[in-house]
PDB file of N, CA and C in Angstrom:
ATOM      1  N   UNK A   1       0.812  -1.195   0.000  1.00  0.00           N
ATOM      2  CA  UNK A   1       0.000   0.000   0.000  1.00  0.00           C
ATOM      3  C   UNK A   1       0.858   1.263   0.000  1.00  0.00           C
ATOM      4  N   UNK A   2       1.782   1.030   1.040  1.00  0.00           N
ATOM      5  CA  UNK A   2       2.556   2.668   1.004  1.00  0.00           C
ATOM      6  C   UNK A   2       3.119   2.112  -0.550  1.00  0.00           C
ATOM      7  N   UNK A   3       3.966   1.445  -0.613  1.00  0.00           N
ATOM      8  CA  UNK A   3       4.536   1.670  -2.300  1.00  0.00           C
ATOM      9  C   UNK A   3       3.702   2.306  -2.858  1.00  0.00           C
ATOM     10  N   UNK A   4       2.986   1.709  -3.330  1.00  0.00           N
ATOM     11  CA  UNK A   4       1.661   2.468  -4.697  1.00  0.00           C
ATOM     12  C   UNK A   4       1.761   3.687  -4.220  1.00  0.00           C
ATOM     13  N   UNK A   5       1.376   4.477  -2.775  1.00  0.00           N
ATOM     14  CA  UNK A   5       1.301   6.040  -2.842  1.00  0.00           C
ATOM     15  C   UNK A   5       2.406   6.318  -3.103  1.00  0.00           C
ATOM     16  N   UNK A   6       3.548   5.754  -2.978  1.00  0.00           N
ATOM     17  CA  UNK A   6       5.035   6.679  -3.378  1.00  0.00           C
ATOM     18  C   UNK A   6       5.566   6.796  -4.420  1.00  0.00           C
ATOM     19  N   UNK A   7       4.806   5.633  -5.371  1.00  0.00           N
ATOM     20  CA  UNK A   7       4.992   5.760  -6.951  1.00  0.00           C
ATOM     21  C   UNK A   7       3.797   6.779  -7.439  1.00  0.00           C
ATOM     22  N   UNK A   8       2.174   6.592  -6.491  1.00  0.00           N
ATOM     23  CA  UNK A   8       1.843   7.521  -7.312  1.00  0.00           C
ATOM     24  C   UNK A   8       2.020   9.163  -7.054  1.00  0.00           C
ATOM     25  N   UNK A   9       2.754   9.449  -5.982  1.00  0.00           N
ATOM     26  CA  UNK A   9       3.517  10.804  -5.770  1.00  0.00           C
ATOM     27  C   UNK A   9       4.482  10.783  -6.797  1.00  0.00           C
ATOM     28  N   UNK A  10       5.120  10.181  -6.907  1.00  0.00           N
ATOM     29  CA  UNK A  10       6.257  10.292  -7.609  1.00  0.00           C
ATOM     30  C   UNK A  10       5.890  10.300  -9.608  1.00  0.00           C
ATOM     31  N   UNK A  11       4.941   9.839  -9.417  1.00  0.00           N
ATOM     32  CA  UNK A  11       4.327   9.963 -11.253  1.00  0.00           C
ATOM     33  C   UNK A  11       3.894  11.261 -10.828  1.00  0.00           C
ATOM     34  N   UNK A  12       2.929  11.559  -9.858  1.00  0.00           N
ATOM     35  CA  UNK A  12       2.258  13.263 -10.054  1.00  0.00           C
ATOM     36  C   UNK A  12       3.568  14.185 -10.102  1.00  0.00           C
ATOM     37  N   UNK A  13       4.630  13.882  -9.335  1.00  0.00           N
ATOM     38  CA  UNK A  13       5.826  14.953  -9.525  1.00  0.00           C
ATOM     39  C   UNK A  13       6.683  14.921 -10.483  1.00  0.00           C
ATOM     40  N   UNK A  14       6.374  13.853 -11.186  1.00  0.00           N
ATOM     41  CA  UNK A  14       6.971  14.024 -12.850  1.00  0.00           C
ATOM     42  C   UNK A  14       5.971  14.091 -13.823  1.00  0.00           C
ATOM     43  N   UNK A  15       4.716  13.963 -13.638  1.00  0.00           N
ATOM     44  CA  UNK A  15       3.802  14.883 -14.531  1.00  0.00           C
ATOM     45  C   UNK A  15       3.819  16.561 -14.591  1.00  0.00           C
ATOM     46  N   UNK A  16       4.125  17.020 -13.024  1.00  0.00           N
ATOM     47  CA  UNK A  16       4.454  18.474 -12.786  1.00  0.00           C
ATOM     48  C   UNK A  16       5.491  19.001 -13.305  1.00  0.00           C
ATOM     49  N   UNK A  17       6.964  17.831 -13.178  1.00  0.00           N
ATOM     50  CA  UNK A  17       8.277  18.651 -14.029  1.00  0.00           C
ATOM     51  C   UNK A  17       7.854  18.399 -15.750  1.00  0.00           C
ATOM     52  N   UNK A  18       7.358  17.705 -16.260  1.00  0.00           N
ATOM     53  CA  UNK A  18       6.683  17.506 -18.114  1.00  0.00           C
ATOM     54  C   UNK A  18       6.216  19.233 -18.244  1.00  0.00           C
ATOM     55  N   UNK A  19       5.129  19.253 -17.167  1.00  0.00           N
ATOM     56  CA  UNK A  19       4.250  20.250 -18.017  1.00  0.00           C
ATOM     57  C   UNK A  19       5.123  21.641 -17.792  1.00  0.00           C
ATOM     58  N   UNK A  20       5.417  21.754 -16.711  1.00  0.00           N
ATOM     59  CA  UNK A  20       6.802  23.080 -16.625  1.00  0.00           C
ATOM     60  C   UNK A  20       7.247  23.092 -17.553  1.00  0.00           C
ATOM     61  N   UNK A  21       8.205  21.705 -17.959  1.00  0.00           N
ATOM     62  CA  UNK A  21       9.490  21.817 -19.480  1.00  0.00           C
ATOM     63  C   UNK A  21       8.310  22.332 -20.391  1.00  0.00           C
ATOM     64  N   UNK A  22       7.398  21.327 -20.587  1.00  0.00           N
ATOM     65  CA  UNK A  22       6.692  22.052 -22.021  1.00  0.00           C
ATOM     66  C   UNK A  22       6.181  23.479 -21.930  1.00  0.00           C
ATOM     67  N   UNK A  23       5.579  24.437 -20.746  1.00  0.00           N
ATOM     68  CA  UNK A  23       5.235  25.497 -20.682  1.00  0.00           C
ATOM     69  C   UNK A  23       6.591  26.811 -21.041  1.00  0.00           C
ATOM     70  N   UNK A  24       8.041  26.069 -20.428  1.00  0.00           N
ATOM     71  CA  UNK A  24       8.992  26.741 -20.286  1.00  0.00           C
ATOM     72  C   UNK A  24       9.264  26.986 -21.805  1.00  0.00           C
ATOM     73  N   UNK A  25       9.160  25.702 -22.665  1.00  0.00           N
ATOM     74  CA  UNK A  25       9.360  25.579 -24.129  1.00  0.00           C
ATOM     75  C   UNK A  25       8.241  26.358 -24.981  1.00  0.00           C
ATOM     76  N   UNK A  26       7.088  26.361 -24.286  1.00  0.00           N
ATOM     77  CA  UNK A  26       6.791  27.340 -25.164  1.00  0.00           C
ATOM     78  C   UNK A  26       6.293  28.409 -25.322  1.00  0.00           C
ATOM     79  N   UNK A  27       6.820  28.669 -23.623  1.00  0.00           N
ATOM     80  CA  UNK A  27       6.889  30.299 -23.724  1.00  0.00           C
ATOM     81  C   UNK A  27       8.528  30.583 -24.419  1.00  0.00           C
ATOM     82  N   UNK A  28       9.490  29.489 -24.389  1.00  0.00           N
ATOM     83  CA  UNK A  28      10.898  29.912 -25.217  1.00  0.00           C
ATOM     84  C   UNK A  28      10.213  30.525 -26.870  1.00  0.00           C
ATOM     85  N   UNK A  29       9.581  29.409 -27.484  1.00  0.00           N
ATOM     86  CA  UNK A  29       9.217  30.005 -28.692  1.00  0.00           C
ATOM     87  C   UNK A  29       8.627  31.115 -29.084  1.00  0.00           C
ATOM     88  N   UNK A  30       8.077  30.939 -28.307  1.00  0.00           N
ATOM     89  CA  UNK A  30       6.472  32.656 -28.539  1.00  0.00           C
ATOM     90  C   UNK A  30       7.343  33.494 -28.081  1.00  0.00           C
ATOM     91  N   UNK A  31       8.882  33.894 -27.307  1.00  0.00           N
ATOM     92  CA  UNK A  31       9.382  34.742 -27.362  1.00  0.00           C
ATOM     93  C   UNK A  31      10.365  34.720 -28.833  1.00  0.00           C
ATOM     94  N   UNK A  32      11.045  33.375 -29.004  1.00  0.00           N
ATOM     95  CA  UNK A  32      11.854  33.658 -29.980  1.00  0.00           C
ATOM     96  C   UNK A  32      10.737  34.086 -31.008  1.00  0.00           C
ATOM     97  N   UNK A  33       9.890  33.744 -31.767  1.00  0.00           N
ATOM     98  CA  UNK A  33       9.102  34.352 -32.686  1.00  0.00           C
ATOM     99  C   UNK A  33       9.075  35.454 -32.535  1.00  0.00           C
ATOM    100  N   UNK A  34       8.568  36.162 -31.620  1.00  0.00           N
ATOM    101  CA  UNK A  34       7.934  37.840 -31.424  1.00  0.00           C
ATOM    102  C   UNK A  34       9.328  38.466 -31.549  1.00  0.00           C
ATOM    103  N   UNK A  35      10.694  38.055 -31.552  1.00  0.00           N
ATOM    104  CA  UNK A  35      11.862  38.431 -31.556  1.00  0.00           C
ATOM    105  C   UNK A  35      12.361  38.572 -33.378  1.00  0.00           C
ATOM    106  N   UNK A  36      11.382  37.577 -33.432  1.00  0.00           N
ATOM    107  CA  UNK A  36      12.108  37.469 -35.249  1.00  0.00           C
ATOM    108  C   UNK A  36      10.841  38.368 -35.665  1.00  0.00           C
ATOM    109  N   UNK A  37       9.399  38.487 -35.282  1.00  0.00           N
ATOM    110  CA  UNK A  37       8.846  39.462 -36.148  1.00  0.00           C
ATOM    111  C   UNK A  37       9.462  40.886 -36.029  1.00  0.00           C
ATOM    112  N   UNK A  38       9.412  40.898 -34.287  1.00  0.00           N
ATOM    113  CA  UNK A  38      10.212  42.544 -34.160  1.00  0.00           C
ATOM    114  C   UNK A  38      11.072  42.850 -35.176  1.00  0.00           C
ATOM    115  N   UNK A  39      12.348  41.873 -35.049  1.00  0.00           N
ATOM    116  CA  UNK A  39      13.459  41.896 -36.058  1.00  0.00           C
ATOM    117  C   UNK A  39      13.015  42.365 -37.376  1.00  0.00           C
ATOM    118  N   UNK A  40      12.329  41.560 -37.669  1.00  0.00           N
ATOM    119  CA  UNK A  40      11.768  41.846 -39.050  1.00  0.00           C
ATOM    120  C   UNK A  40      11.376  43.235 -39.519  1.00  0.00           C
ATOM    121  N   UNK A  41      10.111  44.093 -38.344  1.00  0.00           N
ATOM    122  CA  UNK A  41       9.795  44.814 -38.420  1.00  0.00           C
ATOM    123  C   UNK A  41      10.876  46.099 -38.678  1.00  0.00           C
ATOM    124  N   UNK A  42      12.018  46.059 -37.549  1.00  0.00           N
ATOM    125  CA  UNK A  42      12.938  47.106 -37.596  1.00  0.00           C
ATOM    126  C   UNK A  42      13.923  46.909 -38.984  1.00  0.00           C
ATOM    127  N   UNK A  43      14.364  45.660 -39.206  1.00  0.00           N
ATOM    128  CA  UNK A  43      14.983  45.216 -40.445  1.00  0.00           C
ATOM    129  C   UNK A  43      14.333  46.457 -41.595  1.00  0.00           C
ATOM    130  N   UNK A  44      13.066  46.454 -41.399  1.00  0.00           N
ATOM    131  CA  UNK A  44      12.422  47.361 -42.588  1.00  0.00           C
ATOM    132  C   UNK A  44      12.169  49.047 -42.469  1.00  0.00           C
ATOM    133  N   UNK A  45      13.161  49.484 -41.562  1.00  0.00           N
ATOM    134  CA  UNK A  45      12.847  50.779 -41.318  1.00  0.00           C
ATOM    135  C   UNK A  45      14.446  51.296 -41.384  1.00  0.00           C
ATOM    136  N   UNK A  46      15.500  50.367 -41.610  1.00  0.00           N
ATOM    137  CA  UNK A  46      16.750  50.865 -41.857  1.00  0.00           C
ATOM    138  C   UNK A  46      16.941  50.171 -42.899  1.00  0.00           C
ATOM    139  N   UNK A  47      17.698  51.010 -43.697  1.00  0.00           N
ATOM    140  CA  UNK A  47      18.263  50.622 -45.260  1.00  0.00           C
ATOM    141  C   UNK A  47      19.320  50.068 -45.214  1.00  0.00           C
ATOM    142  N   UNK A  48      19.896  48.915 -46.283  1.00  0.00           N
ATOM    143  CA  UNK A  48      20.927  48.235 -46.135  1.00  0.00           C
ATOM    144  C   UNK A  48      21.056  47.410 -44.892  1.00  0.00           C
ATOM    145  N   UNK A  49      20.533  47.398 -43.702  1.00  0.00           N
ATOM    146  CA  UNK A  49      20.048  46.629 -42.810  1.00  0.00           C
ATOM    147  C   UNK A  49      21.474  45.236 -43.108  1.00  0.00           C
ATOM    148  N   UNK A  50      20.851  44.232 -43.889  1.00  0.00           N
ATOM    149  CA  UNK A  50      21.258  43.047 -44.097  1.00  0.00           C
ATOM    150  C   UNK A  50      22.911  43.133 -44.155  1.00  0.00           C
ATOM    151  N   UNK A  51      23.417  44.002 -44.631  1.00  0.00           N
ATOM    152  CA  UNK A  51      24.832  44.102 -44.895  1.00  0.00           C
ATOM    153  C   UNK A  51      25.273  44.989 -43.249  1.00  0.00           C
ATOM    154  N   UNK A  52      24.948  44.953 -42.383  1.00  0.00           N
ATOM    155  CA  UNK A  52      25.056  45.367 -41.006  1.00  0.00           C
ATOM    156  C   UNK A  52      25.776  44.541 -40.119  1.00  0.00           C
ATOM    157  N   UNK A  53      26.372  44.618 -39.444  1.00  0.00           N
ATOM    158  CA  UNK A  53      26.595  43.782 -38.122  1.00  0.00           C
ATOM    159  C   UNK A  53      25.987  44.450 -37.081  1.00  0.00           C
ATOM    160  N   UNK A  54      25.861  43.904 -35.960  1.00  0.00           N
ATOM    161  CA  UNK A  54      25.060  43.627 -34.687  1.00  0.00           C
ATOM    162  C   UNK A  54      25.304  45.561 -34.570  1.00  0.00           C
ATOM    163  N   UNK A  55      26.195  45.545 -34.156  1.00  0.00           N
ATOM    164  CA  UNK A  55      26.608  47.113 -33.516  1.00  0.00           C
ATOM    165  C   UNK A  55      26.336  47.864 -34.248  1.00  0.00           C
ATOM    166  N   UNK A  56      26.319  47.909 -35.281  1.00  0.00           N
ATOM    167  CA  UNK A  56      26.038  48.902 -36.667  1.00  0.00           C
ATOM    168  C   UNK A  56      24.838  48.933 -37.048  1.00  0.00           C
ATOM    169  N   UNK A  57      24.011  48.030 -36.978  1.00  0.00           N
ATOM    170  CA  UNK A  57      22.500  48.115 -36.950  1.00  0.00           C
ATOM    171  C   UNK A  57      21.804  48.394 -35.581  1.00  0.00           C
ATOM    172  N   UNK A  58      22.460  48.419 -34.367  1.00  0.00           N
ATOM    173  CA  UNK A  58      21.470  49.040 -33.283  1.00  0.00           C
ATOM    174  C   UNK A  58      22.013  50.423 -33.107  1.00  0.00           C
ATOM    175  N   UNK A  59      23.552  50.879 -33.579  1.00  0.00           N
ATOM    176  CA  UNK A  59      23.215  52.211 -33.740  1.00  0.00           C
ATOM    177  C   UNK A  59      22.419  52.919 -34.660  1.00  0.00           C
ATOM    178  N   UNK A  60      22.013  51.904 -35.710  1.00  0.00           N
ATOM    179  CA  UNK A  60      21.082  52.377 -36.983  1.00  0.00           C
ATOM    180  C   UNK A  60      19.708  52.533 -36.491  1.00  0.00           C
ATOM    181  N   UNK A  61      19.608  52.029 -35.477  1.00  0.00           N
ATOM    182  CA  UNK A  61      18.128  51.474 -34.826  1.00  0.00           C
ATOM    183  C   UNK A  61      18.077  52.999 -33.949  1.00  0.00           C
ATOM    184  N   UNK A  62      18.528  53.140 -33.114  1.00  0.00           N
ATOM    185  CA  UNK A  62      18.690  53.892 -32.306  1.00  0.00           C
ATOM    186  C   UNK A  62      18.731  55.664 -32.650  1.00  0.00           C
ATOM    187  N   UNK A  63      19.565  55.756 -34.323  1.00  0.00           N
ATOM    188  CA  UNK A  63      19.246  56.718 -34.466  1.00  0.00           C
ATOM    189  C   UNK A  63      17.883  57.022 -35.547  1.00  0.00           C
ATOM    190  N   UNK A  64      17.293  55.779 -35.744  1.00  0.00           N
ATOM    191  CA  UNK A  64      16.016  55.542 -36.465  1.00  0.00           C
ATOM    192  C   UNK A  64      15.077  56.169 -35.296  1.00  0.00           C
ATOM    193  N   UNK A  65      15.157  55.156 -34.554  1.00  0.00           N
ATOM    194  CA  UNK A  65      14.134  55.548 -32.973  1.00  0.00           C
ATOM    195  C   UNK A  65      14.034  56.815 -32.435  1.00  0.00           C
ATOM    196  N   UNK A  66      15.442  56.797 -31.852  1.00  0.00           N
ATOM    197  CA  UNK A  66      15.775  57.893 -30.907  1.00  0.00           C
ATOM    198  C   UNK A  66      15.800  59.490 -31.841  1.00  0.00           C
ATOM    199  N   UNK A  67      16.577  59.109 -33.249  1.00  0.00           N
ATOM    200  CA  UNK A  67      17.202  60.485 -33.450  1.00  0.00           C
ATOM    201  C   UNK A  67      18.557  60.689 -33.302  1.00  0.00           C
ATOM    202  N   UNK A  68      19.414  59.811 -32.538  1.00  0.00           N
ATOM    203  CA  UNK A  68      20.736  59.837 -32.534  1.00  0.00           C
ATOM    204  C   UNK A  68      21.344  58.759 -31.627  1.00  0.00           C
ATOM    205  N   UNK A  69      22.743  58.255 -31.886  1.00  0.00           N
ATOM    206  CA  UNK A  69      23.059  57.185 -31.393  1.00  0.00           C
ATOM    207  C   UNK A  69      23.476  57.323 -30.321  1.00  0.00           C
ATOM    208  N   UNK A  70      23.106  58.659 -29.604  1.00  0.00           N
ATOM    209  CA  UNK A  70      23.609  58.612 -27.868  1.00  0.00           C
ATOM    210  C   UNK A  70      22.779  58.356 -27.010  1.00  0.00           C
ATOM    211  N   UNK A  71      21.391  58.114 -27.739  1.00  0.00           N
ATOM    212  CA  UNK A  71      20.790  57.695 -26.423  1.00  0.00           C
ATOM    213  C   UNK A  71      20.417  56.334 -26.302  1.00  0.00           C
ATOM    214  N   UNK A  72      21.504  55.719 -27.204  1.00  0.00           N
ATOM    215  CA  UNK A  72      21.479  53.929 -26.842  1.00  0.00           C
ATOM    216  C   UNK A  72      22.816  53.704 -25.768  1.00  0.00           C
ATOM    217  N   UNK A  73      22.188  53.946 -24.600  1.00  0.00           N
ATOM    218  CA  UNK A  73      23.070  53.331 -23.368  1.00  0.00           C
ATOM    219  C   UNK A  73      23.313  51.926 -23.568  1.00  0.00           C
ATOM    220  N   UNK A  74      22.698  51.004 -23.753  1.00  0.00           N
ATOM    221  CA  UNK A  74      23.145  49.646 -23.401  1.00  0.00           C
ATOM    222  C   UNK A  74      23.652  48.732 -24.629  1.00  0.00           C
ATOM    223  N   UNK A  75      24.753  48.194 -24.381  1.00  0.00           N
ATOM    224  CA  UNK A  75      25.679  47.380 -25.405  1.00  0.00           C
ATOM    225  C   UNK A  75      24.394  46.312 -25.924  1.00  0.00           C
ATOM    226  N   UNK A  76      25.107  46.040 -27.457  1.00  0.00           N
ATOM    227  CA  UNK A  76      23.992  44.890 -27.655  1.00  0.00           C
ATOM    228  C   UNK A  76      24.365  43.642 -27.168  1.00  0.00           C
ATOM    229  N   UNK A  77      25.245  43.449 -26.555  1.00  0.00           N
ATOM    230  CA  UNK A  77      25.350  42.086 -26.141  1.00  0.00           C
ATOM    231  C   UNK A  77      24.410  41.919 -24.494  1.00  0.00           C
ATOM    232  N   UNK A  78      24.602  43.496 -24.033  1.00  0.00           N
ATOM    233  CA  UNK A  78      23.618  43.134 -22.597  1.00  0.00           C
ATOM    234  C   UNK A  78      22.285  42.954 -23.186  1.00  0.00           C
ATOM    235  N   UNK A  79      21.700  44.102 -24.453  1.00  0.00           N
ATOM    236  CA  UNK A  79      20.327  43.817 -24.818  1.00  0.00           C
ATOM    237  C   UNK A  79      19.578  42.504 -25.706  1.00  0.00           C
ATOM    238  N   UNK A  80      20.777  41.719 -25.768  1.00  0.00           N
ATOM    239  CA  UNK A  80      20.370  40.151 -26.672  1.00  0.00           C
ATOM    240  C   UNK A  80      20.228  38.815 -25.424  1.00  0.00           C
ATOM    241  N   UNK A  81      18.759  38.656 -25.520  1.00  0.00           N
ATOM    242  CA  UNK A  81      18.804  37.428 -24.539  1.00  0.00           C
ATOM    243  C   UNK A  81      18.375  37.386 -23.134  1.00  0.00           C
ATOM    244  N   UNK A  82      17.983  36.420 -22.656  1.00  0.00           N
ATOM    245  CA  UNK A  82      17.906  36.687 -21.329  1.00  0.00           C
ATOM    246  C   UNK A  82      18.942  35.574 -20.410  1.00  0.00           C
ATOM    247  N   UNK A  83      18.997  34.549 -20.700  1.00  0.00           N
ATOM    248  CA  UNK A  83      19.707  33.796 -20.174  1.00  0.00           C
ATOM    249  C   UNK A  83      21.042  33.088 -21.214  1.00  0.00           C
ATOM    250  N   UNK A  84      22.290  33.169 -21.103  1.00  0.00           N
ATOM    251  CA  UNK A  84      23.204  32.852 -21.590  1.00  0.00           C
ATOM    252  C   UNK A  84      23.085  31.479 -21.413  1.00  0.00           C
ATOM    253  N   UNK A  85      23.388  30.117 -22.445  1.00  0.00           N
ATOM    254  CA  UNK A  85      23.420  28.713 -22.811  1.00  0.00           C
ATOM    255  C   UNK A  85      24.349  27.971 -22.755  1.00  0.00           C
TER     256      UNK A  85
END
């Protein structure tokens, strides 16, 4: 009798870590997506865009946005990402 409850605790607490991973996964996607439409979106408001590197297109961004590239305080490597892999 105790067995069975400790296996079936133990299935409910790995049904609980499943649905976390899958919730965690796909809130990962629905951010990476909304990241590639954004992208997309700004991609189309600076010219030559594609021939850019990282730094050269968020000062492009910035003086698209802002008006000038001093009021992008933060490096793009702090503004890419939330958790390093």
């Amino acid at each position: 009798m105790e067995k069975n409850e400790t296996l079936a605790e133990l299935q409910e607490k790995h049904r609980m870590q499943m649905k976390e991973r899958r919730d965690a996964i796909k809130q990962r996607k629905a951010r990476t997506r909304r990241l590639i439409v954004h992208g997309a979106v700004a991609e189309g408001f600076i010219e030559n865009s594609e021939d850019m590197n990282g730094e050269e297109f968020q000062s492009a961004c910035a003086n698209a946005f802002h008006g000038t590239g001093a009021n992008a305080t933060s490096s793009l490597q702090e503004s890419c990402g939330s958790n390093p892999r």
